[in-house]
C-alpha atoms as a PDB file:
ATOM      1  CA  UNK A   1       0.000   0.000   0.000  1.00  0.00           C
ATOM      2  CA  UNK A   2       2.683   2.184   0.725  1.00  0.00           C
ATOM      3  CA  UNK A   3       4.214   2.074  -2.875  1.00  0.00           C
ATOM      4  CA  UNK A   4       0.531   1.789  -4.576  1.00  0.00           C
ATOM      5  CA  UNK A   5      -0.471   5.237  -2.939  1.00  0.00           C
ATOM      6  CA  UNK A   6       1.766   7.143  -4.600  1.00  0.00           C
ATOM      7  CA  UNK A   7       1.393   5.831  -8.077  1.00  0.00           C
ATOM      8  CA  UNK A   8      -1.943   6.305  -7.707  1.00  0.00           C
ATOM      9  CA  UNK A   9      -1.344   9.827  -7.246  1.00  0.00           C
ATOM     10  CA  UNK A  10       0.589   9.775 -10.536  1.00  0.00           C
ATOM     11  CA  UNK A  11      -2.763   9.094 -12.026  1.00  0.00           C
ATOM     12  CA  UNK A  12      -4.544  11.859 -10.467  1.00  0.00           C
ATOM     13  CA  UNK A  13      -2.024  14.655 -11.342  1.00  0.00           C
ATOM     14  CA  UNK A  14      -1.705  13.439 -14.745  1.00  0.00           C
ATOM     15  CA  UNK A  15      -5.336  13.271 -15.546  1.00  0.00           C
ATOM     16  CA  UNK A  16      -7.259  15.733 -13.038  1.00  0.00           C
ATOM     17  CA  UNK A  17      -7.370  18.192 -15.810  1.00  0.00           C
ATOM     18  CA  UNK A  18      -9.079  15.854 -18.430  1.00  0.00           C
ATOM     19  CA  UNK A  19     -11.213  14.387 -15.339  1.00  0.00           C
ATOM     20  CA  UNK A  20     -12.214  18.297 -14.427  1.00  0.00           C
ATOM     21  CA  UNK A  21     -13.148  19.105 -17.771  1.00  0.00           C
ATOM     22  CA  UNK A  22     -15.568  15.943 -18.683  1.00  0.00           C
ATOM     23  CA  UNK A  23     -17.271  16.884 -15.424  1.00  0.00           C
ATOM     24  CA  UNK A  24     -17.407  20.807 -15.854  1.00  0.00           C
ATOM     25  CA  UNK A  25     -18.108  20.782 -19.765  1.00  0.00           C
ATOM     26  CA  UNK A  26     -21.043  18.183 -19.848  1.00  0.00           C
ATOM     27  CA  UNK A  27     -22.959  19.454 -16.924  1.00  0.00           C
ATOM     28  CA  UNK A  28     -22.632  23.493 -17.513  1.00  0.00           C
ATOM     29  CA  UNK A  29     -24.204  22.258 -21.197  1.00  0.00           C
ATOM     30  CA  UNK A  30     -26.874  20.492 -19.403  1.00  0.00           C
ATOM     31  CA  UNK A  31     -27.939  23.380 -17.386  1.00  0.00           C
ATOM     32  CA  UNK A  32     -27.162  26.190 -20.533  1.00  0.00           C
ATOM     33  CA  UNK A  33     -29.677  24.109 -23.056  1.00  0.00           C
ATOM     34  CA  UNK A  34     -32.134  23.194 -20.114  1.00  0.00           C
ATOM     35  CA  UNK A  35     -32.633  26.846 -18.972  1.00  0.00           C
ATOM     36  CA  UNK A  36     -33.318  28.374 -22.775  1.00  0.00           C
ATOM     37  CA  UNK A  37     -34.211  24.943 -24.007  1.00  0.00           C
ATOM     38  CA  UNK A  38     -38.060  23.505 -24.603  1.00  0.00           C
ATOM     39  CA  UNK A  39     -38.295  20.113 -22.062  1.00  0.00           C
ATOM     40  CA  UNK A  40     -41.359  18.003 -24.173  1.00  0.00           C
ATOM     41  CA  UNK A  41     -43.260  15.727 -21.893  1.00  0.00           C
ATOM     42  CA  UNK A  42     -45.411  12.639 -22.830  1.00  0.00           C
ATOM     43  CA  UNK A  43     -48.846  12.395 -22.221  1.00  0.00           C
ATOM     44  CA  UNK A  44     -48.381  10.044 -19.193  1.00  0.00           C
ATOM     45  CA  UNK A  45     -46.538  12.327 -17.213  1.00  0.00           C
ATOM     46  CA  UNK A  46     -48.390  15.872 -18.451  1.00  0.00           C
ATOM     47  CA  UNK A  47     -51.393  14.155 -16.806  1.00  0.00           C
ATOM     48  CA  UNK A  48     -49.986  13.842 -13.023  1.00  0.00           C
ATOM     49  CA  UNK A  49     -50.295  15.984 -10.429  1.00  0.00           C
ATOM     50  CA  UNK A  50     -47.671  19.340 -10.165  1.00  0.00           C
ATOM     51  CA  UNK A  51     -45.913  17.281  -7.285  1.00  0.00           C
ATOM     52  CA  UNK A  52     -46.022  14.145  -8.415  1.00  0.00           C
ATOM     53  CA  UNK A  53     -44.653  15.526 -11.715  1.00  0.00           C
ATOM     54  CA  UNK A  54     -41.900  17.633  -9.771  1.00  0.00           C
ATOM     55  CA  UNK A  55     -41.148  14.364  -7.995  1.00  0.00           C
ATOM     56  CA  UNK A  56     -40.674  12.451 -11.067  1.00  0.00           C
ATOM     57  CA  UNK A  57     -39.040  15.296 -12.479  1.00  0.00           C
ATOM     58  CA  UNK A  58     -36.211  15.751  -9.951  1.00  0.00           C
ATOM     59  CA  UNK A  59     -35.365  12.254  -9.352  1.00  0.00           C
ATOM     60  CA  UNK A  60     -35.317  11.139 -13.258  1.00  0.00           C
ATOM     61  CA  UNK A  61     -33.270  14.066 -14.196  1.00  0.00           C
ATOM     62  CA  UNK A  62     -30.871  13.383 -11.219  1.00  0.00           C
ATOM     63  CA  UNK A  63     -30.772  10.016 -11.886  1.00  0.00           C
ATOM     64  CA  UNK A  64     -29.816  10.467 -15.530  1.00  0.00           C
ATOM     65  CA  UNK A  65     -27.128  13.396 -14.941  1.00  0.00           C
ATOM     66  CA  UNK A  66     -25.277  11.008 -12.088  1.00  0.00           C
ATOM     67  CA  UNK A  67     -25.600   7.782 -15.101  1.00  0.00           C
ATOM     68  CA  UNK A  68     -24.215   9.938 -17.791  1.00  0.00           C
ATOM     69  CA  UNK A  69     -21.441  11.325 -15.915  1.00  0.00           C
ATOM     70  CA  UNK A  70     -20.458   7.841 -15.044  1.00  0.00           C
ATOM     71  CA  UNK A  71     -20.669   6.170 -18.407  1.00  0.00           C
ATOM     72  CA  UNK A  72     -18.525   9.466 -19.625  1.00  0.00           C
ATOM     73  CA  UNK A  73     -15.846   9.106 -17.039  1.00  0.00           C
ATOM     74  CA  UNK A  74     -15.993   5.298 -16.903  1.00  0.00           C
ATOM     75  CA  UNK A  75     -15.763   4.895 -20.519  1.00  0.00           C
ATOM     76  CA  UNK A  76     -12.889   6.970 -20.583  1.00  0.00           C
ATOM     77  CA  UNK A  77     -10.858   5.649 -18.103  1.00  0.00           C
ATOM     78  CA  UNK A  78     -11.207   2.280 -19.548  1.00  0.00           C
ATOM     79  CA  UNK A  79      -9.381   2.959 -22.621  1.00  0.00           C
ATOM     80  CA  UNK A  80      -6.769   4.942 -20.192  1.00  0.00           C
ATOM     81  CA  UNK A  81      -6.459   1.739 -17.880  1.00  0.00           C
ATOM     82  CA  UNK A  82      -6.232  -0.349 -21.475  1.00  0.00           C
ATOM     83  CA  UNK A  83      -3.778   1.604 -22.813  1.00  0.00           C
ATOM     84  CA  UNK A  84      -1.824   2.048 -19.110  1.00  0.00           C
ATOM     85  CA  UNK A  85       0.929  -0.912 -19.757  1.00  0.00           C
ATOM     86  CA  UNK A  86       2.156   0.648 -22.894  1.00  0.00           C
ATOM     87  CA  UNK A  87       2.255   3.992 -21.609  1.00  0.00           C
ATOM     88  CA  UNK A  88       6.073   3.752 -19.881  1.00  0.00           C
ATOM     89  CA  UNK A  89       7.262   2.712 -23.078  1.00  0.00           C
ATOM     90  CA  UNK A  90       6.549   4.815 -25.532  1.00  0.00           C
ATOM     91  CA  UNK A  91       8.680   7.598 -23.402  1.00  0.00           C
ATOM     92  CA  UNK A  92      11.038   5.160 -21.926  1.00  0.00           C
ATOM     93  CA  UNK A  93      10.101   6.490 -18.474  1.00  0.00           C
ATOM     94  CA  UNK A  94       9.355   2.948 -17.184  1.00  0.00           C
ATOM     95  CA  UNK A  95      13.980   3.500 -16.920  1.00  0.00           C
ATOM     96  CA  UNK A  96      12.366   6.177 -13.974  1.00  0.00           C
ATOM     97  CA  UNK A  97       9.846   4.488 -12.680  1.00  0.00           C
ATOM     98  CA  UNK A  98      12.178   1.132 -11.787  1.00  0.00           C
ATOM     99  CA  UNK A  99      14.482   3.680  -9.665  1.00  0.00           C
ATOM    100  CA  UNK A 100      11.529   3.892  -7.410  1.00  0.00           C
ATOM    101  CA  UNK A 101      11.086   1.340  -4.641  1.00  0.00           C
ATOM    102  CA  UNK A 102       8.392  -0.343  -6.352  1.00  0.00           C
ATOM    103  CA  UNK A 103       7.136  -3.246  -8.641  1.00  0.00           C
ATOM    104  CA  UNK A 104       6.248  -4.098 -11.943  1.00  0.00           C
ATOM    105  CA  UNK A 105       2.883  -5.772 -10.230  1.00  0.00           C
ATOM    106  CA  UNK A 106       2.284  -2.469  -8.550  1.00  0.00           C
ATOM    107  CA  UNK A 107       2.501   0.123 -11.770  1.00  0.00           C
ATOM    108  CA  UNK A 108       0.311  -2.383 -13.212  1.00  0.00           C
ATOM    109  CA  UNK A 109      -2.113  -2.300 -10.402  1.00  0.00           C
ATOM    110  CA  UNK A 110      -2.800   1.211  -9.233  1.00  0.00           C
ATOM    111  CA  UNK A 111      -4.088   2.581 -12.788  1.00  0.00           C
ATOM    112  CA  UNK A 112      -6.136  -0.312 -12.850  1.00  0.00           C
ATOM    113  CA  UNK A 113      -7.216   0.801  -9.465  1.00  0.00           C
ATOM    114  CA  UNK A 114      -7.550   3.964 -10.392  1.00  0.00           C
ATOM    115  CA  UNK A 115      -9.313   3.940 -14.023  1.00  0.00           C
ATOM    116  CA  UNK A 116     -11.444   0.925 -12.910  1.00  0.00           C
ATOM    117  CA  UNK A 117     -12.942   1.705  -9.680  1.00  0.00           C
ATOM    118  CA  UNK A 118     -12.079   5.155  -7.845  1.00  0.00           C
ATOM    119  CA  UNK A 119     -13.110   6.878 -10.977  1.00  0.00           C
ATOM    120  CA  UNK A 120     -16.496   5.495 -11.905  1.00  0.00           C
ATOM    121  CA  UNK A 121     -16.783   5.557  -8.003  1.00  0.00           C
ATOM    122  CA  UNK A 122     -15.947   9.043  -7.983  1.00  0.00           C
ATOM    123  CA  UNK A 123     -18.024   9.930 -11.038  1.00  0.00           C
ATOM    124  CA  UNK A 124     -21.231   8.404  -9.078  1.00  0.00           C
ATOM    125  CA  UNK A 125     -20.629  10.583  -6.206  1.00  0.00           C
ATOM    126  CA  UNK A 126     -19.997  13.923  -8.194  1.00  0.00           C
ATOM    127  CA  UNK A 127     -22.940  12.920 -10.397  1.00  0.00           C
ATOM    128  CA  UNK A 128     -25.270  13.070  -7.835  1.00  0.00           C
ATOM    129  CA  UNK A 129     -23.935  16.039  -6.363  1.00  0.00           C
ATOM    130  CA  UNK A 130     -24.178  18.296  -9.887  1.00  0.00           C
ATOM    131  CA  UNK A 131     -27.589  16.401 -10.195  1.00  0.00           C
ATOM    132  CA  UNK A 132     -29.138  18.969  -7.914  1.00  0.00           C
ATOM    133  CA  UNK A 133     -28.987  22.148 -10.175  1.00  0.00           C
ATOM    134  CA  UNK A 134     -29.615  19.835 -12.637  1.00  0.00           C
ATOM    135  CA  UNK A 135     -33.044  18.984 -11.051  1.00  0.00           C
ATOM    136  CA  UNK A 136     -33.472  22.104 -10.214  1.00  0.00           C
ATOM    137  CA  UNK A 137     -33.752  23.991 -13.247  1.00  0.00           C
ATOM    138  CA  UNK A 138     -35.970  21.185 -14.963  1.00  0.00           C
ATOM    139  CA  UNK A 139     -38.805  21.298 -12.518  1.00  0.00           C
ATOM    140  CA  UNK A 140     -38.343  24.830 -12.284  1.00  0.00           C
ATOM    141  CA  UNK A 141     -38.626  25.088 -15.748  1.00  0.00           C
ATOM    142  CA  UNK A 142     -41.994  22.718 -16.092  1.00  0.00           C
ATOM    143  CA  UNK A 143     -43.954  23.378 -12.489  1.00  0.00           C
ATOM    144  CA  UNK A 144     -41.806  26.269 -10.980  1.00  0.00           C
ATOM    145  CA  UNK A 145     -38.994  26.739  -8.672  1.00  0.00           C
ATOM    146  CA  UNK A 146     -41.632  26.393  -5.731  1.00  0.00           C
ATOM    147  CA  UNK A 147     -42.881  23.133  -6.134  1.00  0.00           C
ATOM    148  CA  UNK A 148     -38.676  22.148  -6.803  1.00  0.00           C
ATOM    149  CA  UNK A 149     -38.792  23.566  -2.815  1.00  0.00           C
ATOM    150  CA  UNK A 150     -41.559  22.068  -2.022  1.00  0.00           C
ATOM    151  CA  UNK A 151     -40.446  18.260  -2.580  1.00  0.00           C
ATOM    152  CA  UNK A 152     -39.736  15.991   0.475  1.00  0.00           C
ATOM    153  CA  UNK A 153     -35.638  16.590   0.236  1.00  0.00           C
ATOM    154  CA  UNK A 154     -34.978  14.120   2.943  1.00  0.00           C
ATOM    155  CA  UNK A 155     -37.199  11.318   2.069  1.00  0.00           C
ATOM    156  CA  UNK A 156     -35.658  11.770  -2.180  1.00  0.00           C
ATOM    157  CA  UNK A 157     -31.872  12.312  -0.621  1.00  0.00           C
ATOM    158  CA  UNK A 158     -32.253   8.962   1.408  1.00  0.00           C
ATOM    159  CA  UNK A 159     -33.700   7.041  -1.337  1.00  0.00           C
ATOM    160  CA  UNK A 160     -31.049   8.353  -3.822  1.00  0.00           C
ATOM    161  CA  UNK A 161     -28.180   7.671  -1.326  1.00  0.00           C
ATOM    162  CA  UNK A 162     -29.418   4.074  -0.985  1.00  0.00           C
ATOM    163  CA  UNK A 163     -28.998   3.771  -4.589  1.00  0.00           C
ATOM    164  CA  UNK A 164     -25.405   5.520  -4.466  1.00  0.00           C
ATOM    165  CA  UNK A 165     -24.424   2.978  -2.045  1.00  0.00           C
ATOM    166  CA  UNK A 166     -25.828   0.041  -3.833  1.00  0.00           C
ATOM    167  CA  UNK A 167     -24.124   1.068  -6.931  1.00  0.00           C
ATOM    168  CA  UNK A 168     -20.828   1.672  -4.877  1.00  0.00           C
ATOM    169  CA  UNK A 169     -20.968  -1.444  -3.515  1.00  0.00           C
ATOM    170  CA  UNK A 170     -21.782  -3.517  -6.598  1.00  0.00           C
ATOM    171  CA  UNK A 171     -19.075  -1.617  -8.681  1.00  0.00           C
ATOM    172  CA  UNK A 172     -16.053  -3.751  -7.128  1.00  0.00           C
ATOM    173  CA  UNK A 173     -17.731  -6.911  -8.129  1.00  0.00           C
ATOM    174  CA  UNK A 174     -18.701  -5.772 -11.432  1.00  0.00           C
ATOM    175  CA  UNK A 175     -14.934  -5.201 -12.043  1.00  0.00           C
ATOM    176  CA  UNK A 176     -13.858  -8.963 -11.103  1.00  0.00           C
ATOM    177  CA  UNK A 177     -16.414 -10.348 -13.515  1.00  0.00           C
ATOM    178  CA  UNK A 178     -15.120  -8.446 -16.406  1.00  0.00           C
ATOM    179  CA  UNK A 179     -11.299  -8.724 -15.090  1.00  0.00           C
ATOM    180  CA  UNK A 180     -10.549 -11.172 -17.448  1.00  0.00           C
ATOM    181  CA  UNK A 181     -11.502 -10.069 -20.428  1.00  0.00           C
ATOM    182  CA  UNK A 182      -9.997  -6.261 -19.230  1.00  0.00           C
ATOM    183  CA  UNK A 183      -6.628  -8.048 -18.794  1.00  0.00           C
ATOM    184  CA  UNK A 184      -7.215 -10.021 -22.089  1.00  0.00           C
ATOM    185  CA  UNK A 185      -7.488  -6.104 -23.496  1.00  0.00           C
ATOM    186  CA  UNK A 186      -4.559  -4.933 -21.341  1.00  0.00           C
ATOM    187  CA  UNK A 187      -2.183  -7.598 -22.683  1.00  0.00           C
ATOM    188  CA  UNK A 188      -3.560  -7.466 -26.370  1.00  0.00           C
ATOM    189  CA  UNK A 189      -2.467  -3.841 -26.459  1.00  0.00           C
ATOM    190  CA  UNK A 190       0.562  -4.286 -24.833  1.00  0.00           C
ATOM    191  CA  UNK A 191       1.953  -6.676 -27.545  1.00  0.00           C
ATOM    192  CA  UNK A 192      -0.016  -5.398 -30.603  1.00  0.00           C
ATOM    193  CA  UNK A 193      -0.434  -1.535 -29.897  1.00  0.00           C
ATOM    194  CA  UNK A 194      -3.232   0.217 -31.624  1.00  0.00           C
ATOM    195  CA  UNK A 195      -4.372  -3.116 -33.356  1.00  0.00           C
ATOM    196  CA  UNK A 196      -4.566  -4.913 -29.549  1.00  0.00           C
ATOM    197  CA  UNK A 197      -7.796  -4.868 -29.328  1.00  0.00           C
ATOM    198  CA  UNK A 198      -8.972  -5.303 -32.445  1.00  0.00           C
ATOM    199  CA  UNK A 199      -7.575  -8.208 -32.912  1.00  0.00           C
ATOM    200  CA  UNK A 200      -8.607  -9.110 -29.538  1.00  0.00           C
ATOM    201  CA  UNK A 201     -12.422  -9.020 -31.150  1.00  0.00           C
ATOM    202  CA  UNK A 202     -11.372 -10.534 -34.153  1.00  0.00           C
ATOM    203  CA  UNK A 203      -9.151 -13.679 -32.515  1.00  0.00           C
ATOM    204  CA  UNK A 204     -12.202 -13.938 -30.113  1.00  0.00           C
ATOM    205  CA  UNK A 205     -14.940 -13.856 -32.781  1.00  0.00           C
ATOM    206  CA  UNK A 206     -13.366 -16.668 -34.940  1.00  0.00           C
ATOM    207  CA  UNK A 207     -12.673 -18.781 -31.764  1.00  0.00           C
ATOM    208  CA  UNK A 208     -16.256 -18.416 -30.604  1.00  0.00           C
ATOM    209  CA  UNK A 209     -17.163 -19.357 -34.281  1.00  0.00           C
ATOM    210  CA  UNK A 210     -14.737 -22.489 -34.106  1.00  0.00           C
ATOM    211  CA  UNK A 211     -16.106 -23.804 -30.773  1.00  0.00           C
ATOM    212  CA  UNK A 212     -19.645 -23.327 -31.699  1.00  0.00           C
ATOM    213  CA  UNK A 213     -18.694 -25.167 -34.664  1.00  0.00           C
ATOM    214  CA  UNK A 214     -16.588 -27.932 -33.661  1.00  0.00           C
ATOM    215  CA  UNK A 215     -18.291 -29.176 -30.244  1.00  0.00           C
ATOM    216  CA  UNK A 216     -22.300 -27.636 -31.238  1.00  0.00           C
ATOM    217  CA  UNK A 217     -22.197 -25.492 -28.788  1.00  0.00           C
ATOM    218  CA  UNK A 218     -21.767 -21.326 -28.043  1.00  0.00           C
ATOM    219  CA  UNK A 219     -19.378 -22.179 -25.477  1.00  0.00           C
ATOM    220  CA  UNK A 220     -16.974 -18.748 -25.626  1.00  0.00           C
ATOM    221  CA  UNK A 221     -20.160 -17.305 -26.712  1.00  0.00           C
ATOM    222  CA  UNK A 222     -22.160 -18.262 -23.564  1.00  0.00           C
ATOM    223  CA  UNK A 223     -19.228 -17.541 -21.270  1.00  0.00           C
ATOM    224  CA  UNK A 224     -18.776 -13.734 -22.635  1.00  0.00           C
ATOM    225  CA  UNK A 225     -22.680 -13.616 -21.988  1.00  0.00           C
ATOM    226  CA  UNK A 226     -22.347 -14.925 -18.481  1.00  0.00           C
ATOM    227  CA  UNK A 227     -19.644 -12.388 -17.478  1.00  0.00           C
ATOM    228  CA  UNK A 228     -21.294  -9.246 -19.263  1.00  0.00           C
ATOM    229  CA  UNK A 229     -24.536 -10.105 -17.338  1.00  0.00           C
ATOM    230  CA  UNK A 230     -23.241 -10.915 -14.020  1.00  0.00           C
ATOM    231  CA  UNK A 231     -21.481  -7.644 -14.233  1.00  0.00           C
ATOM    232  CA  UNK A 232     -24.334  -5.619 -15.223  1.00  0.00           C
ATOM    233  CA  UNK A 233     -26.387  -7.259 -12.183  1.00  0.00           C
ATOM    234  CA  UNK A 234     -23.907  -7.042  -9.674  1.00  0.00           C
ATOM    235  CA  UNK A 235     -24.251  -2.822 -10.427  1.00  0.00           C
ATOM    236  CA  UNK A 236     -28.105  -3.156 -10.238  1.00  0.00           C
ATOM    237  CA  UNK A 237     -31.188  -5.467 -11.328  1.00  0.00           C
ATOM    238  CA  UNK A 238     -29.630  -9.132  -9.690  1.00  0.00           C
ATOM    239  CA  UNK A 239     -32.744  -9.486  -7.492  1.00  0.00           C
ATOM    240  CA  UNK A 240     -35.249  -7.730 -10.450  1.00  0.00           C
ATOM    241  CA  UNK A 241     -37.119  -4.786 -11.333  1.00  0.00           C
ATOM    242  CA  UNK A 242     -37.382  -2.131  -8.547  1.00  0.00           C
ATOM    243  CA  UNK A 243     -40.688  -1.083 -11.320  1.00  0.00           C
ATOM    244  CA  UNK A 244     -42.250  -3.827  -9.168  1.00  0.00           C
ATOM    245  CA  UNK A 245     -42.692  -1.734  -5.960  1.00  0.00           C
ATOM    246  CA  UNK A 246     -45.250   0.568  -7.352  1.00  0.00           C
ATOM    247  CA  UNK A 247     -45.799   2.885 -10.403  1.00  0.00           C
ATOM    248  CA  UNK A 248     -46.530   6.032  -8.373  1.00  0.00           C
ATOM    249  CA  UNK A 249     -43.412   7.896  -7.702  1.00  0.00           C
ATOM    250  CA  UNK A 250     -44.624   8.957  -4.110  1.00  0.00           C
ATOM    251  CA  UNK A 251     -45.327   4.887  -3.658  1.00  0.00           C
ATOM    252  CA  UNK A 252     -41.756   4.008  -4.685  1.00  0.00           C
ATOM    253  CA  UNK A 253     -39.312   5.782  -3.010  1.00  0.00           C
ATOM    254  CA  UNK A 254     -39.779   4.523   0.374  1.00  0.00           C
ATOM    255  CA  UNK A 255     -39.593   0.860  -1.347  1.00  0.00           C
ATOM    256  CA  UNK A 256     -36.390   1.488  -2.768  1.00  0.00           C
ATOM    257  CA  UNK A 257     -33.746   1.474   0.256  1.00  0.00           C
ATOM    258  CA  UNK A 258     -34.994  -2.138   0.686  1.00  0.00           C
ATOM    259  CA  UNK A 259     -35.037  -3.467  -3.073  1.00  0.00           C
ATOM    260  CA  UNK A 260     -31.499  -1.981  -2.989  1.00  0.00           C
ATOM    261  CA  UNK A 261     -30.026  -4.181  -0.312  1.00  0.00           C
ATOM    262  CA  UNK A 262     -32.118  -6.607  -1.341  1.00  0.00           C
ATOM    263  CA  UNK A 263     -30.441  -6.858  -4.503  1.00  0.00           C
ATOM    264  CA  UNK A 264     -27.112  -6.271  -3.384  1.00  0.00           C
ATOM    265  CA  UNK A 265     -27.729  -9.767  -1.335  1.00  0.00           C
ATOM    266  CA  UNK A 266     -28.701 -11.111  -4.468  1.00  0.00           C
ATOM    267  CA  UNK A 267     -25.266  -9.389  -6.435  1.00  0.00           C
ATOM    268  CA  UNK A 268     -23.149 -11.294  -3.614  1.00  0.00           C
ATOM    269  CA  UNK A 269     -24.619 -14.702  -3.965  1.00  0.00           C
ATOM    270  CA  UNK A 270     -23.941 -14.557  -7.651  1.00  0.00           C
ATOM    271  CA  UNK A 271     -20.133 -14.339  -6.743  1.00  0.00           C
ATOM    272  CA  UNK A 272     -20.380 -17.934  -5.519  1.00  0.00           C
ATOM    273  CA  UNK A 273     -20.563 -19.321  -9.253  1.00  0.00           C
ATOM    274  CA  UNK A 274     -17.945 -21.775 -10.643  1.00  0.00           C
ATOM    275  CA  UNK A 275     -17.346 -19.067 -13.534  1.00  0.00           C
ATOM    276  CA  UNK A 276     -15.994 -16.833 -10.922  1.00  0.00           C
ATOM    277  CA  UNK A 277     -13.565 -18.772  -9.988  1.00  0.00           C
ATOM    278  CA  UNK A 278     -12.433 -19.620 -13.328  1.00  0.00           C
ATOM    279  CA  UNK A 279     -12.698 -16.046 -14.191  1.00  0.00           C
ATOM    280  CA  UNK A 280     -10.238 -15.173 -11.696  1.00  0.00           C
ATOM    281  CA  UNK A 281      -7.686 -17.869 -12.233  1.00  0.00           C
ATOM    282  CA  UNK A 282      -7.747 -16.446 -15.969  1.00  0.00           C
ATOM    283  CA  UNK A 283      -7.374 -12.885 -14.968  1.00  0.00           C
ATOM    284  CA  UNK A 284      -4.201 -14.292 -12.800  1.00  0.00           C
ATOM    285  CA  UNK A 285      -2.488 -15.400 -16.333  1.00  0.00           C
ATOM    286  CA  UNK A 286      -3.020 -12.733 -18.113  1.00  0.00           C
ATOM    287  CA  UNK A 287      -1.418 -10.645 -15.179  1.00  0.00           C
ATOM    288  CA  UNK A 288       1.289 -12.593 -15.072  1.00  0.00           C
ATOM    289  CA  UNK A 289       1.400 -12.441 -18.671  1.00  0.00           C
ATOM    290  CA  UNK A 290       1.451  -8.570 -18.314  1.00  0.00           C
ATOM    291  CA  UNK A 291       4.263  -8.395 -15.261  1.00  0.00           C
ATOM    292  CA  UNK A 292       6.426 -10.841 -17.572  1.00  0.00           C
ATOM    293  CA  UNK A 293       6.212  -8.503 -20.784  1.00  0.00           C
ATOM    294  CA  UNK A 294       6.526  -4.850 -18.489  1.00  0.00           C
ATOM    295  CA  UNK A 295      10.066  -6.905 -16.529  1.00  0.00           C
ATOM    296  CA  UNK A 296      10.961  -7.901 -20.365  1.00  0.00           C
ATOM    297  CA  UNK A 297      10.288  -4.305 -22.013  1.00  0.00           C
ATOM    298  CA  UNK A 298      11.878  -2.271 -18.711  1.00  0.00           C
ATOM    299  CA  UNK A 299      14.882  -5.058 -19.044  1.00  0.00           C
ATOM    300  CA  UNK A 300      15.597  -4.245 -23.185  1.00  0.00           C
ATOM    301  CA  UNK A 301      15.006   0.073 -22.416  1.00  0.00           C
END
């Protein structure tokens, strides 16, 4: 921990700018084209009540701000963490990085640590946050700033934090379900460059295409499925629909603290499948794989 800290911070003073600006930029354009902007409602939610409509209003437009910001920052960081193995070569600074006291395991891990976790993490948070204005202008916009005033704050800030946290919480295992196929990416790059990871899809298309072929069944196919939809569940949805607490808005909220841990119990159980496992003893090869190339590279600069 005491070497990963500080390459962390290498992350954060290289890329605070970039991470200030997709925060700043996207939500000062939200609340520009909201405020002069026309907001078009359907006839469903034009027929509710002005505070079950400001309801609605506030939480759906919070909701959506805090899911854009993190599928902006998240997607971003994943090509950063993708293309993070290469990066000390290009430069030859991975000659400066082994005078410090620390490992070729460790500069691999903290921008993974970084990129994959703190900053969606972080993105969740500040998403929320920004939300508020956000929500703010729309209902002022439709019902008036009053009725934005007007909405019970503490009973829509509790609900909203239990979803934070169940997000939060889920995020960690989301990332070991998809850890192989990020490392898979990760190493693909490291050998091929630019073409990494398409010929990552390619190699991985034809194989799935061979097996399916050869033994009569999707195996690669099903596997890829398995890991892309335990890692969507374990973020939300792996004990179902919250839709099936109620319709009403007002009905709802105080529902959704308990669907969230609810289906965080459900996220955790999933993490005792066999795949798992074998996910994870994958992920360790290919990060071997990637610690044997970086000590190979660092050993020819």
């Amino acid at each position: 921990m005491k070497n990963l800290l500080p390459l962390m911070l290498r992350e954060w003073l290289q890329h605070r700018f970039a991470w200030a600006l997709l925060v700043l930029v996207p939500v000062a354009l939200s609340l520009l084209l909201l405020s002069v902007g026309t907001i078009q409602l359907d006839d469903e939610m034009t027929a509710m009540g002005p505070r079950q409509l400001s309801l609605m209003l506030a939480v759906l437009s919070m909701v959506i701000t805090a899911t854009a910001l993190l599928m902006l920052l998240a997607t971003t960081s994943l090509f950063i963490a993708l293309g993070s193995p290469r990066r000390d070569h290009g430069d030859r600074s991975v000659e400066f990085w082994l005078s410090m006291p620390s490992g070729h395991a460790e500069s691999l891990l903290a921008p993974m640590l970084v990129h994959l976790l703190l900053v969606p993490a972080a993105a969740l948070v500040i998403g929320y946050v920004a939300a508020i204005p956000v929500s703010m202008v729309v209902v002022g916009r439709v019902t008036g700033l009053g009725e934005w005033f007007a909405l019970p704050w503490g009973q829509i800030l509790a609900t909203l934090a239990a979803l934070l946290l169940r997000t939060l919480a889920g995020l960690p295992m989301a990332v070991l379900w998809l850890l192989p196929l990020l490392l898979a990416a990760m190493l693909a790059n490291a050998l091929f460059r630019r073409w990494g990871l398409p010929l990552l899809v390619v190699v991985m298309v034809l194989l799935a295409q061979g097996l399916e072929r050869l033994f009569g069944q999707p195996v690669l196919a099903d596997t890829l499925g398995a890991l892309l939809f335990n890692a969507a569940t374990s973020l939300a949805g792996a004990g179902g629909s919250p839709g099936e607490q109620g319709s009403i808005p007002l009905e709802a909220l105080p529902a959704l603290p308990g669907w969230a841990l609810r289906d965080f119990a459900a996220a955790v159980q999933r993490l005792g499948q066999p795949l798992l496992v074998g996910a994870l003893l994958v992920s360790a090869g290919f990060f071997a794989a990637l610690v044997a190339w970086r000590r190979r590279g660092a050993s020819v600069a």
